[in-house]
N, C-alpha and C. Protein backbone atom coordinates (compact mmCIF):
# COMPACT_ATOMS: atom_id res chain seq x y z
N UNK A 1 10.21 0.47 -9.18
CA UNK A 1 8.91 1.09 -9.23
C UNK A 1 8.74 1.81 -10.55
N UNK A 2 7.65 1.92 -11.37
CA UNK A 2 7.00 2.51 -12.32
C UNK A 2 7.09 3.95 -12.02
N UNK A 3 7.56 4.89 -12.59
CA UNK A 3 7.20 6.34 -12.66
C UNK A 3 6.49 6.66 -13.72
N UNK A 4 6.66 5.88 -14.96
CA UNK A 4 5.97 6.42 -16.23
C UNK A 4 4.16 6.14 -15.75
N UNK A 5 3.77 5.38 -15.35
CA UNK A 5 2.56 5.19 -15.03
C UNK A 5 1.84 3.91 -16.04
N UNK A 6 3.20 3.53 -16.40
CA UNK A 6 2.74 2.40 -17.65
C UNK A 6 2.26 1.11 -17.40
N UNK A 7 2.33 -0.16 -17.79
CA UNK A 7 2.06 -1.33 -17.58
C UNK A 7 3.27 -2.11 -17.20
N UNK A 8 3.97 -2.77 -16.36
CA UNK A 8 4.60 -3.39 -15.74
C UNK A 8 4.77 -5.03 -16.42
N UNK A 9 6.02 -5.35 -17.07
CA UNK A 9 5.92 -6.78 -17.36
C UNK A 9 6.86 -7.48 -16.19
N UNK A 10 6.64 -8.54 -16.36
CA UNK A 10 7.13 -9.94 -15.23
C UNK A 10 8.62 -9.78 -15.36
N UNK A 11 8.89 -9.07 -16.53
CA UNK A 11 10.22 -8.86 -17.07
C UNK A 11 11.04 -7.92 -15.95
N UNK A 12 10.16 -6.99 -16.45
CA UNK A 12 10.59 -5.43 -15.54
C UNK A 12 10.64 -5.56 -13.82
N UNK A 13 9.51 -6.73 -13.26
CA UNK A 13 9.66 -6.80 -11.74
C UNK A 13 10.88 -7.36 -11.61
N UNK A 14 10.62 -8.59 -12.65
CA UNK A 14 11.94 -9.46 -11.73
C UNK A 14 13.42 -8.49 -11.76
N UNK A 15 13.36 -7.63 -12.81
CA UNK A 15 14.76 -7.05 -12.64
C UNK A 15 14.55 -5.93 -11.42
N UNK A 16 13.06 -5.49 -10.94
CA UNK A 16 13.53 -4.15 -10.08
C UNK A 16 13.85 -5.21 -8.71
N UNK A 17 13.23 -6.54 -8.73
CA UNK A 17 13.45 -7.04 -7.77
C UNK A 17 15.25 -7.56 -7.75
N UNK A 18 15.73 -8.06 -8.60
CA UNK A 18 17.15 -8.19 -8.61
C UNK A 18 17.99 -6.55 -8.14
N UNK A 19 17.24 -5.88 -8.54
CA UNK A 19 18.15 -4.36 -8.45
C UNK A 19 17.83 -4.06 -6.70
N UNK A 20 17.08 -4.72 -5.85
CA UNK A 20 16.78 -4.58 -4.86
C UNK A 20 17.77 -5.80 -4.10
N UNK A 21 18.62 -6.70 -5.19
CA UNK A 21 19.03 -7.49 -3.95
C UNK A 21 18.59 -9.04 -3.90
N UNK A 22 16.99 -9.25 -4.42
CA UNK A 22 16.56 -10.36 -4.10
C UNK A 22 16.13 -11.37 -5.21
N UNK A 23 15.82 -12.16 -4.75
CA UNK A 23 15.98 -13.52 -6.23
C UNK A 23 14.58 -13.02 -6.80
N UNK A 24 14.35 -13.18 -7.88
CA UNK A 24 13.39 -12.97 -8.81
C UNK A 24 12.39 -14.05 -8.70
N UNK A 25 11.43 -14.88 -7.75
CA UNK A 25 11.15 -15.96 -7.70
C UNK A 25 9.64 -15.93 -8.25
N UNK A 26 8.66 -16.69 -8.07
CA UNK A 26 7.32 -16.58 -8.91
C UNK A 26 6.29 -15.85 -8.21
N UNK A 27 7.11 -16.43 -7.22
CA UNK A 27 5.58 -15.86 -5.57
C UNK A 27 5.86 -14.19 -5.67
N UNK A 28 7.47 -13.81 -5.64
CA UNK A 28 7.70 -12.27 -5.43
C UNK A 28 6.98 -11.30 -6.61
N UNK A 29 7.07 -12.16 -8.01
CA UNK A 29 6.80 -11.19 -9.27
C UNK A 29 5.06 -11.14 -9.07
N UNK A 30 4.59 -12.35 -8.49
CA UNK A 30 2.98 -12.62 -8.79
C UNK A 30 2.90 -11.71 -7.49
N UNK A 31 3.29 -11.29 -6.61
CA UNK A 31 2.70 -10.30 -5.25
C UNK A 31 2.67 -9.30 -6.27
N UNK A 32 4.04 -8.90 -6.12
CA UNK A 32 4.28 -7.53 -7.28
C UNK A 32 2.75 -7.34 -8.19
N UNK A 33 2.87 -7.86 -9.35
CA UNK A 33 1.74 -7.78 -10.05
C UNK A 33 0.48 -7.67 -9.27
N UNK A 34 0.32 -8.30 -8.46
CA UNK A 34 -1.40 -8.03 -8.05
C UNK A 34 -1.28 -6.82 -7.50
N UNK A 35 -0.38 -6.53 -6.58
CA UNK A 35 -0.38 -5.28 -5.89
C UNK A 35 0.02 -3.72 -6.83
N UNK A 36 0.38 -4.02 -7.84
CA UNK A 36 0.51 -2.97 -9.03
C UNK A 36 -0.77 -2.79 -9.09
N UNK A 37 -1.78 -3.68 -9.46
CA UNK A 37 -2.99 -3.56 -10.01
C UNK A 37 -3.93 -3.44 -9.08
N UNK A 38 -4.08 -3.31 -8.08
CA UNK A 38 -4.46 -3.92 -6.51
C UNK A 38 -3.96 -2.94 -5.72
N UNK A 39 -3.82 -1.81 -5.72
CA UNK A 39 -3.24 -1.38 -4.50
C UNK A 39 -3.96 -1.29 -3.08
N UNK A 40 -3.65 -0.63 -2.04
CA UNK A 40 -3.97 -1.10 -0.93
C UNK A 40 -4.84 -2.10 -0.07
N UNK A 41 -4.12 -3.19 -0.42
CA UNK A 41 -4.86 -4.51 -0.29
C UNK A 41 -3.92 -5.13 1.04
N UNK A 42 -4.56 -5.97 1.90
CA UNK A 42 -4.17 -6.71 2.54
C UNK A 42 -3.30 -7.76 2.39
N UNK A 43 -2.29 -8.39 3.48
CA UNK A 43 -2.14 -9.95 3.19
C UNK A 43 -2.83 -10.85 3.10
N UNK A 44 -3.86 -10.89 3.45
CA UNK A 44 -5.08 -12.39 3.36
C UNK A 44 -5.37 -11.72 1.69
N UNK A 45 -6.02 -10.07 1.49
CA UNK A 45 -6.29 -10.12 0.38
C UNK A 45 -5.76 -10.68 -1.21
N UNK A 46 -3.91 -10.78 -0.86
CA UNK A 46 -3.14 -10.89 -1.36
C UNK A 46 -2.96 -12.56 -1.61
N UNK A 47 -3.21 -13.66 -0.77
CA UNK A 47 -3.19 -14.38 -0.54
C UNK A 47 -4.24 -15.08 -1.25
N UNK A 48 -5.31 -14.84 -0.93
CA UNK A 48 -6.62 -15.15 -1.81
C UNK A 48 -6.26 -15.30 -2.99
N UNK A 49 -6.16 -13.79 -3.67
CA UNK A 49 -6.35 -13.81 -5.28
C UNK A 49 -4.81 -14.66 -5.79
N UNK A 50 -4.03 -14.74 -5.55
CA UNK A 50 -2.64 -15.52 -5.86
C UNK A 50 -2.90 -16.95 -5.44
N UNK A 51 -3.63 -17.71 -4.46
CA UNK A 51 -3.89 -19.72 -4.35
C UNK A 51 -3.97 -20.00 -5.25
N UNK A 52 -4.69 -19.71 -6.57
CA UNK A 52 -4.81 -20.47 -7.93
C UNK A 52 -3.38 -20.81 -8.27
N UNK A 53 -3.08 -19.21 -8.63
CA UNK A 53 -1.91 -19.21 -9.70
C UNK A 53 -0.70 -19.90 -8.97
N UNK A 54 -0.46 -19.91 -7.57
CA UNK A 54 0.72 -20.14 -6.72
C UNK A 54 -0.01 -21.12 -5.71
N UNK A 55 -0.18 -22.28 -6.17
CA UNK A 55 -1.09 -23.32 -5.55
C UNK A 55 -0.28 -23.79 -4.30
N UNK A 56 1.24 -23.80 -4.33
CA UNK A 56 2.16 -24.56 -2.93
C UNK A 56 2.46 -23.00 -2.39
N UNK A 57 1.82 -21.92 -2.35
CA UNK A 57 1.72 -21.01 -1.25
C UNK A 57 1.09 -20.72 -0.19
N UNK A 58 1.32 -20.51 0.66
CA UNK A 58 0.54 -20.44 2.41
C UNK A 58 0.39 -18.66 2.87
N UNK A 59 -0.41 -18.92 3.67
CA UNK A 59 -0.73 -17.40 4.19
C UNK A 59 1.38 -16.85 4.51
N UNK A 60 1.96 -17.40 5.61
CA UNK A 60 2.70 -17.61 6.36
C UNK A 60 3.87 -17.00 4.68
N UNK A 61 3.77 -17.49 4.03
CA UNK A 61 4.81 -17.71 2.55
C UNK A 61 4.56 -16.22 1.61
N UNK A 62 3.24 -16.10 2.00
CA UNK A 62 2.36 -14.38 1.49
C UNK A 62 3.41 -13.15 2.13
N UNK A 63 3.07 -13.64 3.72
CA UNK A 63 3.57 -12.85 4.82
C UNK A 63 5.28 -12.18 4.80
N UNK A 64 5.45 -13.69 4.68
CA UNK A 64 7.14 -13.29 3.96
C UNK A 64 7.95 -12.05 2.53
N UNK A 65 6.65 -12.59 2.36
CA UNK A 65 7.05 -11.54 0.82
C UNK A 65 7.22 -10.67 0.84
N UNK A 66 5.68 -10.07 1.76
CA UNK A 66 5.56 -8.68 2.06
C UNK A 66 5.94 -7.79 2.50
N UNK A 67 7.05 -8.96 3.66
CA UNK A 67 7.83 -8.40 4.22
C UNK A 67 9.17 -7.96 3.53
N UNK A 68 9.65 -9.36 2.65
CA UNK A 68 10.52 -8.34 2.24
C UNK A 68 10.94 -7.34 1.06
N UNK A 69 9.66 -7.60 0.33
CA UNK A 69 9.19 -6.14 -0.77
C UNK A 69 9.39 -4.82 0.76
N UNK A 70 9.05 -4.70 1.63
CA UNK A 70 8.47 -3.84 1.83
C UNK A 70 9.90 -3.61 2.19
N UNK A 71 10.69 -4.28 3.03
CA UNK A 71 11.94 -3.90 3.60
C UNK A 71 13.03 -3.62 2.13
N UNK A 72 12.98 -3.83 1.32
CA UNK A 72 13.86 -3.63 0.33
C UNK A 72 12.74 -1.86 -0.87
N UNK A 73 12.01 -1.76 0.04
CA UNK A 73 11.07 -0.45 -0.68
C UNK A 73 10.51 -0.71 -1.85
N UNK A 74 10.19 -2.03 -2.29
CA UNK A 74 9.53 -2.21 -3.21
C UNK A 74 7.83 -2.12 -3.28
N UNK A 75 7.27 -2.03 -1.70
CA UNK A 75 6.30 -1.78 -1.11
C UNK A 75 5.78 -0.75 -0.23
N UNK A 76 5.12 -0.56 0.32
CA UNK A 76 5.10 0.72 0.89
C UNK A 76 4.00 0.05 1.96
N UNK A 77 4.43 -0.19 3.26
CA UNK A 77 3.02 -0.66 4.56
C UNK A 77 2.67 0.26 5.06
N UNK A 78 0.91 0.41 4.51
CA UNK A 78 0.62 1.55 5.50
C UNK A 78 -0.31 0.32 6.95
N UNK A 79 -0.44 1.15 7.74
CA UNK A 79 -1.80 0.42 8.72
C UNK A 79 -2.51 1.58 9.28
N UNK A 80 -4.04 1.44 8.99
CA UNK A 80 -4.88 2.60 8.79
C UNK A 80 -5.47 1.97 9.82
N UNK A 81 -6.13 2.80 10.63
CA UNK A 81 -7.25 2.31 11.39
C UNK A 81 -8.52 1.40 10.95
N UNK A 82 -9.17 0.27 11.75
CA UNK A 82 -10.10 -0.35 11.20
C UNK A 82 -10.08 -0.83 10.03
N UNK A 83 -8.99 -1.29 9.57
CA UNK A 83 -8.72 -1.81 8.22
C UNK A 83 -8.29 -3.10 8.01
N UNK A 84 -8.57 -3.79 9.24
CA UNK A 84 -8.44 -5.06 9.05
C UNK A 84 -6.81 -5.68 8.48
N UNK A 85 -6.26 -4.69 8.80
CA UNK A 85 -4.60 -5.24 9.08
C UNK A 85 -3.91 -4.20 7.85
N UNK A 86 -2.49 -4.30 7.91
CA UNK A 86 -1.58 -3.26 7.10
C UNK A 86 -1.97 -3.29 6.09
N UNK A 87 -2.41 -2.39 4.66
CA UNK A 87 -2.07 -2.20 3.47
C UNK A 87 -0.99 -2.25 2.97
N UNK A 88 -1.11 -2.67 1.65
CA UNK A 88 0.36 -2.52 0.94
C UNK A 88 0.16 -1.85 -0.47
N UNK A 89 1.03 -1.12 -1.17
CA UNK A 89 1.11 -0.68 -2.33
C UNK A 89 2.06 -0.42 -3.10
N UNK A 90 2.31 -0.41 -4.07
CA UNK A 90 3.65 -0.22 -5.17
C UNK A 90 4.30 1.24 -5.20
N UNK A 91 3.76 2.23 -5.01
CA UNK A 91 3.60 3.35 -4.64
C UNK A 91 4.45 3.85 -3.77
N UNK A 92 5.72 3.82 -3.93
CA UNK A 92 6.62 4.59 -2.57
C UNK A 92 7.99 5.19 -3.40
N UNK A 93 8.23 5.96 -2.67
CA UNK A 93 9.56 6.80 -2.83
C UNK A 93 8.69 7.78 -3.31
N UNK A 94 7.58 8.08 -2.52
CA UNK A 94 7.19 9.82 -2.83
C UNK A 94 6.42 10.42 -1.30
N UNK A 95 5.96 11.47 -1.23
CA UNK A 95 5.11 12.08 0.13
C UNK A 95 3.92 11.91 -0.43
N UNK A 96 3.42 10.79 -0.34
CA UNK A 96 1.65 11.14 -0.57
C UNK A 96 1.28 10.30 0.72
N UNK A 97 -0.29 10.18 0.62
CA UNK A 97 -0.85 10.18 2.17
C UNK A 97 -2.33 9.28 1.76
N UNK A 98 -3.33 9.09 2.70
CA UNK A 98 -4.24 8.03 1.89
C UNK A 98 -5.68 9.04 2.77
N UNK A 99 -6.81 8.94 2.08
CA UNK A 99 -7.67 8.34 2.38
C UNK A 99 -9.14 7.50 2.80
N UNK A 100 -9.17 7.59 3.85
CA UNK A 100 -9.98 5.99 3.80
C UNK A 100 -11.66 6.52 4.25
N UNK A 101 -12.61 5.80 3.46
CA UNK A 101 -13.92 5.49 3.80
C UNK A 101 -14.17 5.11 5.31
N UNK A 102 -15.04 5.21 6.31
CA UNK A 102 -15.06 5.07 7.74
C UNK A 102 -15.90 3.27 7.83
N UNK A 103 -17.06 3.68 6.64
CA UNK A 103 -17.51 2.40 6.35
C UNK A 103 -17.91 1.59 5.57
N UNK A 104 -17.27 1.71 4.07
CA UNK A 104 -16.78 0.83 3.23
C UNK A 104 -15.43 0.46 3.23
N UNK A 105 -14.18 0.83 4.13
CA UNK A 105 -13.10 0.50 3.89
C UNK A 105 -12.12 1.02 2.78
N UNK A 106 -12.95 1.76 2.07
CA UNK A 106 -11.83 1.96 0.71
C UNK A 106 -11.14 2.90 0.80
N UNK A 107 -10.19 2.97 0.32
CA UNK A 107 -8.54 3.64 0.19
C UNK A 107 -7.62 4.34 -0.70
N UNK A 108 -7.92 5.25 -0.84
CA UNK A 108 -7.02 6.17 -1.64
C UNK A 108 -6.37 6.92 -1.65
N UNK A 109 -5.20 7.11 -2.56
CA UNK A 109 -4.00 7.99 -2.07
C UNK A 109 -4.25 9.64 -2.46
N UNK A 110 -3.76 10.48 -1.56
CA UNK A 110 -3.72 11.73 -2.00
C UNK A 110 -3.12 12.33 -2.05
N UNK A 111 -2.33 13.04 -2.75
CA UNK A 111 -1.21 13.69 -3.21
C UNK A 111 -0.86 14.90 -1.82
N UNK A 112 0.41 14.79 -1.73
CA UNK A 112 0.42 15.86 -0.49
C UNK A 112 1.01 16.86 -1.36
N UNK A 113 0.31 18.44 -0.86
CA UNK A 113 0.16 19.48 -0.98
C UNK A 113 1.43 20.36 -0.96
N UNK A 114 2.46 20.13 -0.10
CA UNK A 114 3.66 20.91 -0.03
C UNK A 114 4.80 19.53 -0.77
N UNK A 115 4.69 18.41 -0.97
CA UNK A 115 5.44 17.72 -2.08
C UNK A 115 6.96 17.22 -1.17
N UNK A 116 7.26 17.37 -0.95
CA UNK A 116 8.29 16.91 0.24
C UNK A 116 8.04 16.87 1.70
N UNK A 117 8.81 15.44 2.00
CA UNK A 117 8.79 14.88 3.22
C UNK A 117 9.78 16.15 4.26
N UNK A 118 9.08 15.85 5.72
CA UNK A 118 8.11 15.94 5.88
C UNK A 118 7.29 16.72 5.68
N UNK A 119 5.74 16.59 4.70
CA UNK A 119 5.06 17.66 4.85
C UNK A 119 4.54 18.52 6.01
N UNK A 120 4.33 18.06 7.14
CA UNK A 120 4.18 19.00 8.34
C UNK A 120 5.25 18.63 9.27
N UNK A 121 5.22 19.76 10.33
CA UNK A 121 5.78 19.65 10.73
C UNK A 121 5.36 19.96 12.41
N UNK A 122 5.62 19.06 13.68
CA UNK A 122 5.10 18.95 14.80
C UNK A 122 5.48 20.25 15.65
N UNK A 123 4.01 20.53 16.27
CA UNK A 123 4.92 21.92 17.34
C UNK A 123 5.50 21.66 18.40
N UNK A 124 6.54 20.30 18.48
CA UNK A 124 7.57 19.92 19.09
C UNK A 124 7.36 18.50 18.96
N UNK A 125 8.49 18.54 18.54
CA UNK A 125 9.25 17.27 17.94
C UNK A 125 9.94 16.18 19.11
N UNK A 126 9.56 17.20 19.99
CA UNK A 126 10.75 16.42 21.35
C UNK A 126 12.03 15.73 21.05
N UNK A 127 12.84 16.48 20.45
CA UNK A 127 14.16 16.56 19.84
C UNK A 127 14.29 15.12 19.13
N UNK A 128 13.60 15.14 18.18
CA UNK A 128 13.81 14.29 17.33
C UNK A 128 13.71 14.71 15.58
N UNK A 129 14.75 14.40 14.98
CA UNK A 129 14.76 14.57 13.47
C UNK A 129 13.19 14.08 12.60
N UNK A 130 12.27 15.13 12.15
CA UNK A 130 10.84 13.97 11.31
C UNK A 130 11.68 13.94 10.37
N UNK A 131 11.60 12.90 9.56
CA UNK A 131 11.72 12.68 8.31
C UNK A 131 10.58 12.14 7.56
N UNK A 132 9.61 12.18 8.29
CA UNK A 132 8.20 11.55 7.39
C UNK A 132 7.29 11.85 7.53
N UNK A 133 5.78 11.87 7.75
CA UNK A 133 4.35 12.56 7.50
C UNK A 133 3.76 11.29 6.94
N UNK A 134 2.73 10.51 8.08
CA UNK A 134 1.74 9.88 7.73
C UNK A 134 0.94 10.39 7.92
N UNK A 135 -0.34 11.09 6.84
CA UNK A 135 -1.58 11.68 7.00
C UNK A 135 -2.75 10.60 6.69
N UNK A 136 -3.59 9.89 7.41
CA UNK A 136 -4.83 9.46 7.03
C UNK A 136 -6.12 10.34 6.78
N UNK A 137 -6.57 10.88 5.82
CA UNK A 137 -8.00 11.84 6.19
C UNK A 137 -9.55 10.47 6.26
N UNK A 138 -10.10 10.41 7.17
CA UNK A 138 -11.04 9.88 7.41
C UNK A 138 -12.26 10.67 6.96
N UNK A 139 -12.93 9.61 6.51
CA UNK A 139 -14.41 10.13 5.70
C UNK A 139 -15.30 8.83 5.40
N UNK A 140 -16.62 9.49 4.79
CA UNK A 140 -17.45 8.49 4.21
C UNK A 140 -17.35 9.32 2.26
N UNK A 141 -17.06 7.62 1.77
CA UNK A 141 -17.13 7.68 0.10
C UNK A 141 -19.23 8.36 0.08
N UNK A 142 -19.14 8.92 -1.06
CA UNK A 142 -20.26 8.93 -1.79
C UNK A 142 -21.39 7.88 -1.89
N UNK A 143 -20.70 6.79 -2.40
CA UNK A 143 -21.64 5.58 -2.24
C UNK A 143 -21.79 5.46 -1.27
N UNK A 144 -21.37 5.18 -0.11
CA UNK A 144 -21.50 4.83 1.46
C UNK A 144 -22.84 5.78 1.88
N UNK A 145 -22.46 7.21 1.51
CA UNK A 145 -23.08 8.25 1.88
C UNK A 145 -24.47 8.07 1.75
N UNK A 146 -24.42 7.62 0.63
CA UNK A 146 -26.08 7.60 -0.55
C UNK A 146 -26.72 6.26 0.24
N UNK A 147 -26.19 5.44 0.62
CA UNK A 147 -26.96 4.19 1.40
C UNK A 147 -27.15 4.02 2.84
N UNK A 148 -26.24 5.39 3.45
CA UNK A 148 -25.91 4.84 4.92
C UNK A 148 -25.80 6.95 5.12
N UNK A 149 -27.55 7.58 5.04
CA UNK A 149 -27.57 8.98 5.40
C UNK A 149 -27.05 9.41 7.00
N UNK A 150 -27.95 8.26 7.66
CA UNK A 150 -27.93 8.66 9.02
C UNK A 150 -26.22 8.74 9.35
N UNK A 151 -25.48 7.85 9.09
CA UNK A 151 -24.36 7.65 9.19
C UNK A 151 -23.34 8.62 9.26
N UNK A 152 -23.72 9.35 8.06
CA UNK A 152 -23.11 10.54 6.80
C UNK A 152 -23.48 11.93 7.99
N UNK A 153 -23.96 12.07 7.86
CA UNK A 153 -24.60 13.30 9.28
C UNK A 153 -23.66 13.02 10.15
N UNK A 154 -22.85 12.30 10.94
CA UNK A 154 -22.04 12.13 11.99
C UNK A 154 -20.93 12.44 11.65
């Protein structure tokens, strides 16, 4: 993963992907890349914009990937409500939190406030260790707002 906040070459995935374990292949670096640039996007979304470039890829071949970027932490799955299936993003190994438009769908991350996991903490845990904090804040974007008043009032 990027900490500097810089630009990412095909170079640099395939090695974080080797440092994770897994073969450096075309389909893994081309997910990588869209989803650098792309963040919280779907698998179909993911799928779409990559058919050109990765013409002998299948939804099913997408699916795989994602899975195992995500299992080796090269990804981060969130699944938000009404979002038309899990997000994914490049974005992990930190406490931040997302969020989402009620009815445009869109998605953004927001920095959590106390900076370490877990940021809250439950008034009973029912004896279990948290080690994590998924926060979604639900809202309507601005634009949404400005086209859809009645909406915005609710």
């Amino acid at each position: 993963m990027d900490t500097t906040g810089g630009p990412r070459s095909a170079t640099d995935r395939a090695g974080d992907l080797r440092a994770r374990g897994l073969r450096a292949t075309a389909g893994r670096v081309a997910v990588l890349a869209y989803i650098d640039e792309h963040p919280h996007v779907t698998a179909s979304d993911v799928f779409r914009a990559l058919r050109e470039e990765l013409p002998s890829t299948s939804p099913q071949a997408v699916h795989n990937i994602l899975q195992d970027l995500h299992q080796r932490d090269l990804l981060r799955r969130t699944d938000l409500s009404d979002s038309g299936g899990a997000r994914y993003e490049t974005r992990t190994g930190d406490n931040h939190h997302h969020v989402q438009c009620v009815v445009c769908g869109r998605v953004e991350d927001v920095d959590c406030v106390v900076g370490h996991a877990p940021c809250l903490v439950p008034s009973d845990s029912h004896d279990m260790r948290v080690f994590v904090t998924d926060v979604t804040f639900r809202g309507i974007c601005r634009s949404c707002e400005q086209t859809e008043p009645a909406r915005a009032a609710d």
